[in-house]
PDB file of N, CA and C in Angstrom:
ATOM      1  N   UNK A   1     117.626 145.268  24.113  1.00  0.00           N
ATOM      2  CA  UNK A   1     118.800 145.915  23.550  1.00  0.00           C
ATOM      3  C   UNK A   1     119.589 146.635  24.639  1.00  0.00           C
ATOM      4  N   UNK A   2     118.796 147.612  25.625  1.00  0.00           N
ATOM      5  CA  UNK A   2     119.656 148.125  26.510  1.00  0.00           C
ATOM      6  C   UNK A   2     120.284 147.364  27.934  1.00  0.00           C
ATOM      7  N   UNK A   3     119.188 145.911  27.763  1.00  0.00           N
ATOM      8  CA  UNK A   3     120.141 145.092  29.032  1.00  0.00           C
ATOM      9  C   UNK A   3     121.357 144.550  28.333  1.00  0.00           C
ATOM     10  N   UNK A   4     121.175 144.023  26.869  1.00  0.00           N
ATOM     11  CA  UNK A   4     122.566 143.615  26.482  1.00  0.00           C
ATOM     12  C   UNK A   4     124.000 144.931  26.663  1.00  0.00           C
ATOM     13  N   UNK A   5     123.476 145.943  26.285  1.00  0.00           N
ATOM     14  CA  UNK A   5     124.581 147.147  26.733  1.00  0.00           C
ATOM     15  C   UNK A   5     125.192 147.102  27.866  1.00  0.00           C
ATOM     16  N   UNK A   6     124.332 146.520  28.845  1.00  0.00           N
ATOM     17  CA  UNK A   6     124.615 146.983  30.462  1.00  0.00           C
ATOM     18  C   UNK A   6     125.593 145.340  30.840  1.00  0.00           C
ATOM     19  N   UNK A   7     124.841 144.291  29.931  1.00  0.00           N
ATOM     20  CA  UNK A   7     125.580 143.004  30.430  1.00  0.00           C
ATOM     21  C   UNK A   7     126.776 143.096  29.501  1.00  0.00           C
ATOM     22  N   UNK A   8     126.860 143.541  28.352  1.00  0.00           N
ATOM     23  CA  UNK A   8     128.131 143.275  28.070  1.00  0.00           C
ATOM     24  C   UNK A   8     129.730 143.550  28.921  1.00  0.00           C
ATOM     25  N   UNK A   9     129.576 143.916  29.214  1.00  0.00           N
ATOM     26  CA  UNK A   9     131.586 144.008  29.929  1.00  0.00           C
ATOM     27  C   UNK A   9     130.893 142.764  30.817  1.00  0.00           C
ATOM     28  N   UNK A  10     130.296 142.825  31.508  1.00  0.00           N
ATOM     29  CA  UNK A  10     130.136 141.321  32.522  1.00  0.00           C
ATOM     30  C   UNK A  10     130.108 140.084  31.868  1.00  0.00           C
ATOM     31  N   UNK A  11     129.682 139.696  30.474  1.00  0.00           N
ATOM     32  CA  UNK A  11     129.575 139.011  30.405  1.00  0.00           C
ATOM     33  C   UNK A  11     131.087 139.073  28.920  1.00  0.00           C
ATOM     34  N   UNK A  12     132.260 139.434  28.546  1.00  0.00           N
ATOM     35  CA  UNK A  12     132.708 139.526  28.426  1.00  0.00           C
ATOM     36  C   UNK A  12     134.002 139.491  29.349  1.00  0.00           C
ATOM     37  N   UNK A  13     133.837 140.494  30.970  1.00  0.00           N
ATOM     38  CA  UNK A  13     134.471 140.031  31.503  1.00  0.00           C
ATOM     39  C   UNK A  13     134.832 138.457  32.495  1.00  0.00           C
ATOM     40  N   UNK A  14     133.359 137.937  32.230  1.00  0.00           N
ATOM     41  CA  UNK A  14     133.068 136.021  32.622  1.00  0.00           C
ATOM     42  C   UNK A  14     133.950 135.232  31.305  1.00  0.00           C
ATOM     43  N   UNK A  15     133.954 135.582  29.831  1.00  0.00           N
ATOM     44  CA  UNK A  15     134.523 135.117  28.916  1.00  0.00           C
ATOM     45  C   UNK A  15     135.990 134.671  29.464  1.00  0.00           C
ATOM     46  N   UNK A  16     136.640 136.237  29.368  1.00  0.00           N
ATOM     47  CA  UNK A  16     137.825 136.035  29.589  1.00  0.00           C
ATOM     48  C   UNK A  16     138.661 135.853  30.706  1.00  0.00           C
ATOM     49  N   UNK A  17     138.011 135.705  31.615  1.00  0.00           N
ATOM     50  CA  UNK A  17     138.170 134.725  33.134  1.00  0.00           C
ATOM     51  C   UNK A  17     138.026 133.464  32.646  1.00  0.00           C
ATOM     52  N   UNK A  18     137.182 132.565  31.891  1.00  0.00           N
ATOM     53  CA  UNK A  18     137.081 131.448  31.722  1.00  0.00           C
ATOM     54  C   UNK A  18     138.165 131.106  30.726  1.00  0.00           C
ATOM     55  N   UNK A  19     138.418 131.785  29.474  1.00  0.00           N
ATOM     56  CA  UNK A  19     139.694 131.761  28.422  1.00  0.00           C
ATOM     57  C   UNK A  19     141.071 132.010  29.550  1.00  0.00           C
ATOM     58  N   UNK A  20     141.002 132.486  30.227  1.00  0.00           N
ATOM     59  CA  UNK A  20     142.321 132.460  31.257  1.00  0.00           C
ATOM     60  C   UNK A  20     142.629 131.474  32.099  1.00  0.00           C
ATOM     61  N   UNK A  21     141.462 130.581  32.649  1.00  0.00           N
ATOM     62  CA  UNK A  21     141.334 129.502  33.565  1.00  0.00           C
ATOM     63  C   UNK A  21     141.687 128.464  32.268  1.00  0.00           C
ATOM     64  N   UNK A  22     141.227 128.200  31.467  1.00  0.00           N
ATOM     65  CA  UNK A  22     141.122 127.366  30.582  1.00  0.00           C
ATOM     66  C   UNK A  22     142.738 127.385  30.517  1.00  0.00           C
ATOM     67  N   UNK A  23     143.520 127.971  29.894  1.00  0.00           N
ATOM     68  CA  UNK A  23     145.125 128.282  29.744  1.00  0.00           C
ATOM     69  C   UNK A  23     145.656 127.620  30.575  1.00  0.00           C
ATOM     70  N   UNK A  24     145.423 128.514  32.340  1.00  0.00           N
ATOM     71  CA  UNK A  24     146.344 128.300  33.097  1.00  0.00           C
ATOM     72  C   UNK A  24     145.978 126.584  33.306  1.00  0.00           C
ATOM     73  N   UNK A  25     144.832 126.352  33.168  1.00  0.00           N
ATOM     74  CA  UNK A  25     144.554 124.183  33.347  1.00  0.00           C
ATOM     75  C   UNK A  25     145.461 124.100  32.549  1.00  0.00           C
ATOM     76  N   UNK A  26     145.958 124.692  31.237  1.00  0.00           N
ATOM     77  CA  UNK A  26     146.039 123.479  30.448  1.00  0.00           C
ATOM     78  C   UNK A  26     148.034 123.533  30.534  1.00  0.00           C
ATOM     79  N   UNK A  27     148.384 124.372  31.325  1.00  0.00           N
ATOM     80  CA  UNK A  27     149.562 124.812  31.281  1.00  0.00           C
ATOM     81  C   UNK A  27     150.373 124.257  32.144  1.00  0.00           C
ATOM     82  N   UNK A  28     149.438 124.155  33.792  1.00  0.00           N
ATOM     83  CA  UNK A  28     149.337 123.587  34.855  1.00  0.00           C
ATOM     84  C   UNK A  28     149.444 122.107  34.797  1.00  0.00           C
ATOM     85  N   UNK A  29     148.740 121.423  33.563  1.00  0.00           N
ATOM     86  CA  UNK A  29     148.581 120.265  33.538  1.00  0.00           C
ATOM     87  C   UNK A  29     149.115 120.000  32.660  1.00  0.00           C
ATOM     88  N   UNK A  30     150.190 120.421  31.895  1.00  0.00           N
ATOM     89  CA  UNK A  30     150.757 119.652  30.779  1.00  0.00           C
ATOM     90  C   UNK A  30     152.052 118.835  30.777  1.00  0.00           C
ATOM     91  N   UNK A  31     152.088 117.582  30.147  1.00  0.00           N
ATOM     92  CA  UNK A  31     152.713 116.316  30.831  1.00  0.00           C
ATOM     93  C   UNK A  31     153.818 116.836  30.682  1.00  0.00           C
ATOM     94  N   UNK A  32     154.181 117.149  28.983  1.00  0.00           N
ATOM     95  CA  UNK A  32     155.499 117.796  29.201  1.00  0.00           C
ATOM     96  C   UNK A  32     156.148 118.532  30.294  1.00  0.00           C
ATOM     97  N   UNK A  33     155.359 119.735  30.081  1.00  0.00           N
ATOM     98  CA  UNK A  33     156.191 120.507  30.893  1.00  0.00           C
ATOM     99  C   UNK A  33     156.291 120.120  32.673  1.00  0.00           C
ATOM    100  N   UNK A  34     155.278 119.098  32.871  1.00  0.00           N
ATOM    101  CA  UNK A  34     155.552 118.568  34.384  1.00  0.00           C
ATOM    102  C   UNK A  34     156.938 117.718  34.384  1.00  0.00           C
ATOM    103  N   UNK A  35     156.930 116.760  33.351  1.00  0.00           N
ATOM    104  CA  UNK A  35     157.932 115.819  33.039  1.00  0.00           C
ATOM    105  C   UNK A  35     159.334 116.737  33.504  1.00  0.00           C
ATOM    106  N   UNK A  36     159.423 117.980  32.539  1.00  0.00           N
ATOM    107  CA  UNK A  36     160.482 118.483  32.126  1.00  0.00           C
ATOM    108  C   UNK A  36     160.522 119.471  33.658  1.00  0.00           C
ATOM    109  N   UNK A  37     159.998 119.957  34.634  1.00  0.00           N
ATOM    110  CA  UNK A  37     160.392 120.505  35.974  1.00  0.00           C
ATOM    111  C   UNK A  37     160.653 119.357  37.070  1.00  0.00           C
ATOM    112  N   UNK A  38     160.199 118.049  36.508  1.00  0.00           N
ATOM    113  CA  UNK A  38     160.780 117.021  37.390  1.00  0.00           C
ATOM    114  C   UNK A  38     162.131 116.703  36.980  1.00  0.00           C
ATOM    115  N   UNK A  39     162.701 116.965  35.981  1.00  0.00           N
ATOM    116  CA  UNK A  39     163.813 116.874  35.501  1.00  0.00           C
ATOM    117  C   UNK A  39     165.128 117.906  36.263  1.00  0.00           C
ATOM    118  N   UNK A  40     163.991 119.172  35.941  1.00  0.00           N
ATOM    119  CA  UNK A  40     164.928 120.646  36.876  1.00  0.00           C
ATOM    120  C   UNK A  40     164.864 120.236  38.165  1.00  0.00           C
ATOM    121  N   UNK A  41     163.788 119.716  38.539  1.00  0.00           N
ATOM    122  CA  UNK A  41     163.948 119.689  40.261  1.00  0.00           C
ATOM    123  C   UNK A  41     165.099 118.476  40.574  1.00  0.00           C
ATOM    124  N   UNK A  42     164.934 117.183  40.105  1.00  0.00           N
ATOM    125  CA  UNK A  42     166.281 116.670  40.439  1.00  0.00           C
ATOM    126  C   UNK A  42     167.486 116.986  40.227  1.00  0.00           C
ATOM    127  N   UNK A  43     167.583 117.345  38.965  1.00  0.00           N
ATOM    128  CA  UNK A  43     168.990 118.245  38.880  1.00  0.00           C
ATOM    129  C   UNK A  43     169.476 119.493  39.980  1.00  0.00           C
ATOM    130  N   UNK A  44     168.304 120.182  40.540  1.00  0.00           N
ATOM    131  CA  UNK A  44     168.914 120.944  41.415  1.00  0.00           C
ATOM    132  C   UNK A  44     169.034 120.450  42.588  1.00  0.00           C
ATOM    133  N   UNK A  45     168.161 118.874  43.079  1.00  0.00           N
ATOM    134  CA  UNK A  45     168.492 118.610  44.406  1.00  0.00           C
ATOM    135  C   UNK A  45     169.854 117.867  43.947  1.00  0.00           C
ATOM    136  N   UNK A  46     170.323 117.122  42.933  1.00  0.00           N
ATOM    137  CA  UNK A  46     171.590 116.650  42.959  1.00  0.00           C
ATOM    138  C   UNK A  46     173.010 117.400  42.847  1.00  0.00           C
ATOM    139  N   UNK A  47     172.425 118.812  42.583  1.00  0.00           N
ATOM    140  CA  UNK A  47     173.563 119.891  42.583  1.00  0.00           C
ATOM    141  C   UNK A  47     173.563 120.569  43.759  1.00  0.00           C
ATOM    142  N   UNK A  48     172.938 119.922  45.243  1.00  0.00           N
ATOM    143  CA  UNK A  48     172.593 120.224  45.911  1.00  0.00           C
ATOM    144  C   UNK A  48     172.028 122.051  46.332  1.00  0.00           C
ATOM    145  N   UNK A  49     171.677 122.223  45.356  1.00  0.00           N
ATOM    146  CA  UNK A  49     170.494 123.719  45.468  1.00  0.00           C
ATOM    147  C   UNK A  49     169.557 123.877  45.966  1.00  0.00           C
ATOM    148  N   UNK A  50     169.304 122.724  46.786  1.00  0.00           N
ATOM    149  CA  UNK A  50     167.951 122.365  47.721  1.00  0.00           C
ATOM    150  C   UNK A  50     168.148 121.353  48.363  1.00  0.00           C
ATOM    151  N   UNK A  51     167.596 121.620  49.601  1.00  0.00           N
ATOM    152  CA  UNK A  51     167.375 120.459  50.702  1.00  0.00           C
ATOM    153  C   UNK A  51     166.114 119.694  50.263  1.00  0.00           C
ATOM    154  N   UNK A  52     166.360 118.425  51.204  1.00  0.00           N
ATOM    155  CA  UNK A  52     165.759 117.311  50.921  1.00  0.00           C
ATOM    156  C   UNK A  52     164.290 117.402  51.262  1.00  0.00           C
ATOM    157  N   UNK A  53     164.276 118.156  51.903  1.00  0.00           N
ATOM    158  CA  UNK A  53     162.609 118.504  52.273  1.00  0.00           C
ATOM    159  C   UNK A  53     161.901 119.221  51.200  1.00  0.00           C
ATOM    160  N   UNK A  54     162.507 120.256  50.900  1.00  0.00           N
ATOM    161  CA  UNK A  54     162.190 120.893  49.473  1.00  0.00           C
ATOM    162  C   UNK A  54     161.990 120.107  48.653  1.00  0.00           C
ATOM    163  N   UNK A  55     162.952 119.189  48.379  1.00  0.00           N
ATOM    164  CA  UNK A  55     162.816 118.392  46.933  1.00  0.00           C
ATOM    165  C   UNK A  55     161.656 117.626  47.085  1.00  0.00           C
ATOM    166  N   UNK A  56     161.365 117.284  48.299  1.00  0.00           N
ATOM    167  CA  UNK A  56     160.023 115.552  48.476  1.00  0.00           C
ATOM    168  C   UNK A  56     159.039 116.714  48.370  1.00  0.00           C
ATOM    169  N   UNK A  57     158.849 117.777  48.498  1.00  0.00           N
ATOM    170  CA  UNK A  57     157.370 118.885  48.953  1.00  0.00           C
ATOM    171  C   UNK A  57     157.126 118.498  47.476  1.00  0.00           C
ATOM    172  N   UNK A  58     158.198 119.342  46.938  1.00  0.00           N
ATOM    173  CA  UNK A  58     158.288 119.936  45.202  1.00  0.00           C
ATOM    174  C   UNK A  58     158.080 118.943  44.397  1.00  0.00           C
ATOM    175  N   UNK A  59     158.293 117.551  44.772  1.00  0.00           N
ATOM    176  CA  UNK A  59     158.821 116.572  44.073  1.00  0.00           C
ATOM    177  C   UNK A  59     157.016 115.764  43.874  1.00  0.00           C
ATOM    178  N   UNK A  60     156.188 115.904  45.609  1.00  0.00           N
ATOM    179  CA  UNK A  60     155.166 115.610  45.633  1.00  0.00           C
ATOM    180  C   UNK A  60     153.803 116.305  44.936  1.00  0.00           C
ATOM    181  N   UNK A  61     154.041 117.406  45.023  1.00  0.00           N
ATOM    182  CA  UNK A  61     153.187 118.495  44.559  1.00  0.00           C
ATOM    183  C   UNK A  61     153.143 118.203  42.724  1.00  0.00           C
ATOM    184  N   UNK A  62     154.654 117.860  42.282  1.00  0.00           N
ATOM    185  CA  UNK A  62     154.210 117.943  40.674  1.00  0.00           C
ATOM    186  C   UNK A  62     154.279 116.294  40.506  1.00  0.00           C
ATOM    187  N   UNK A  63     154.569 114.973  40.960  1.00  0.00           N
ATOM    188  CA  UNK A  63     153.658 114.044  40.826  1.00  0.00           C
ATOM    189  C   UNK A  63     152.038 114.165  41.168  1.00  0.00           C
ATOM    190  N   UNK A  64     151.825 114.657  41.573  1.00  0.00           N
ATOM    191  CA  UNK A  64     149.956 115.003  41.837  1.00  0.00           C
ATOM    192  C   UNK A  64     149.687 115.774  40.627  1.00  0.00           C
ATOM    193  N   UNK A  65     150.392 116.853  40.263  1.00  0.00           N
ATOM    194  CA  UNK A  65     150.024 117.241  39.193  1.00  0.00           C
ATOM    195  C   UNK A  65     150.218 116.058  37.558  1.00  0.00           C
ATOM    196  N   UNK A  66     151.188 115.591  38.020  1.00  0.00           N
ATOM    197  CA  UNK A  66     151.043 114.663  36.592  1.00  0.00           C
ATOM    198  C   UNK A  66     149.864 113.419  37.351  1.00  0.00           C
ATOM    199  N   UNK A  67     149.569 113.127  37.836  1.00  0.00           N
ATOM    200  CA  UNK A  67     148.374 111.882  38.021  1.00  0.00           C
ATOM    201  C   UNK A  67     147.313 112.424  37.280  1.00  0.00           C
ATOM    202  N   UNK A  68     146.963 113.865  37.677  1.00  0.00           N
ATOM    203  CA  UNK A  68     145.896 114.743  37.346  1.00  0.00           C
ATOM    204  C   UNK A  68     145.758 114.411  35.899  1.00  0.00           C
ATOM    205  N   UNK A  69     146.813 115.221  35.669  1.00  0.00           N
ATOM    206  CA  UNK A  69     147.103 115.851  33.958  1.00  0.00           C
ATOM    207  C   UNK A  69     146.598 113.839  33.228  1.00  0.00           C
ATOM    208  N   UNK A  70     147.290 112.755  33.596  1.00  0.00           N
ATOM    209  CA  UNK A  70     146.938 111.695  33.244  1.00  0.00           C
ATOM    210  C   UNK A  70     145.561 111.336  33.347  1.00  0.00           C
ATOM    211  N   UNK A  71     144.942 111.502  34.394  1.00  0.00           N
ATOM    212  CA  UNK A  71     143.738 111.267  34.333  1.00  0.00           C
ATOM    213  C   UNK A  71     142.991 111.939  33.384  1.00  0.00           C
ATOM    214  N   UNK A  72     142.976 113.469  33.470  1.00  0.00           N
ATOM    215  CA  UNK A  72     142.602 114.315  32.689  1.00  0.00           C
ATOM    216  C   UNK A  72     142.636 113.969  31.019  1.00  0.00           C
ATOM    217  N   UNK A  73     143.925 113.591  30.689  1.00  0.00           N
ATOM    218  CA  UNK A  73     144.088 113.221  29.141  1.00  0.00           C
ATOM    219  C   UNK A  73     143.180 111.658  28.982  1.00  0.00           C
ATOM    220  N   UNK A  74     143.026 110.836  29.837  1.00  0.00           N
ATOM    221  CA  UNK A  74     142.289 109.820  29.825  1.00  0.00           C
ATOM    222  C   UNK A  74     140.975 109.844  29.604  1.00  0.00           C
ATOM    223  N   UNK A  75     140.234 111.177  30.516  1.00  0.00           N
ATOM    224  CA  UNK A  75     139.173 111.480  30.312  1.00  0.00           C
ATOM    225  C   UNK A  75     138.679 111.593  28.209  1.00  0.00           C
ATOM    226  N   UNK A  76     139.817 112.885  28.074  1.00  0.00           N
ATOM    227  CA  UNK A  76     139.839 113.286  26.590  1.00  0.00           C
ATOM    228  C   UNK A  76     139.544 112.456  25.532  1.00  0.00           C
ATOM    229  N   UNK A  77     139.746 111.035  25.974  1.00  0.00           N
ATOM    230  CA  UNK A  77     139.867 109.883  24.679  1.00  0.00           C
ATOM    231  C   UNK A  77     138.775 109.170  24.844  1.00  0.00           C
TER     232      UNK A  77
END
């Protein structure tokens, strides 16, 4: 009884580290919203609001994130 006293906040505070990781995956990886910042990012390199280096970094970074997120939903099924 008194080790559960002493583990609780630790093991409460492991909960909600994992309920927070869990989120930010699923937020990080969601097709939509990758879809829909590949959308913002071309629109701002064609309104020229960014250089071309920016756009291929930005442009590379959230295709990797959608391969992921695809694989990931592949896994799911």
């Amino acid at each position: 009884m008194i080790f559960k006293l002493f583990t609780f906040p630790i093991t409460s505070i492991i909960k909600l580290g994992e309920k927070i990781q869990e989120e930010a995956d699923q937020e990080l990886y969601d097709l939509t919203i990758i879809q829909q910042q590949l959308i913002e990012l071309h629109m701002m390199f064609d309104m020229g609001e960014m250089d071309e280096e920016s756009y291929i970094e930005r442009e590379q970074e959230l295709l990797n994130r959608y391969k992921i997120a695809k694989e990931r939903e592949k896994n799911e099924y």
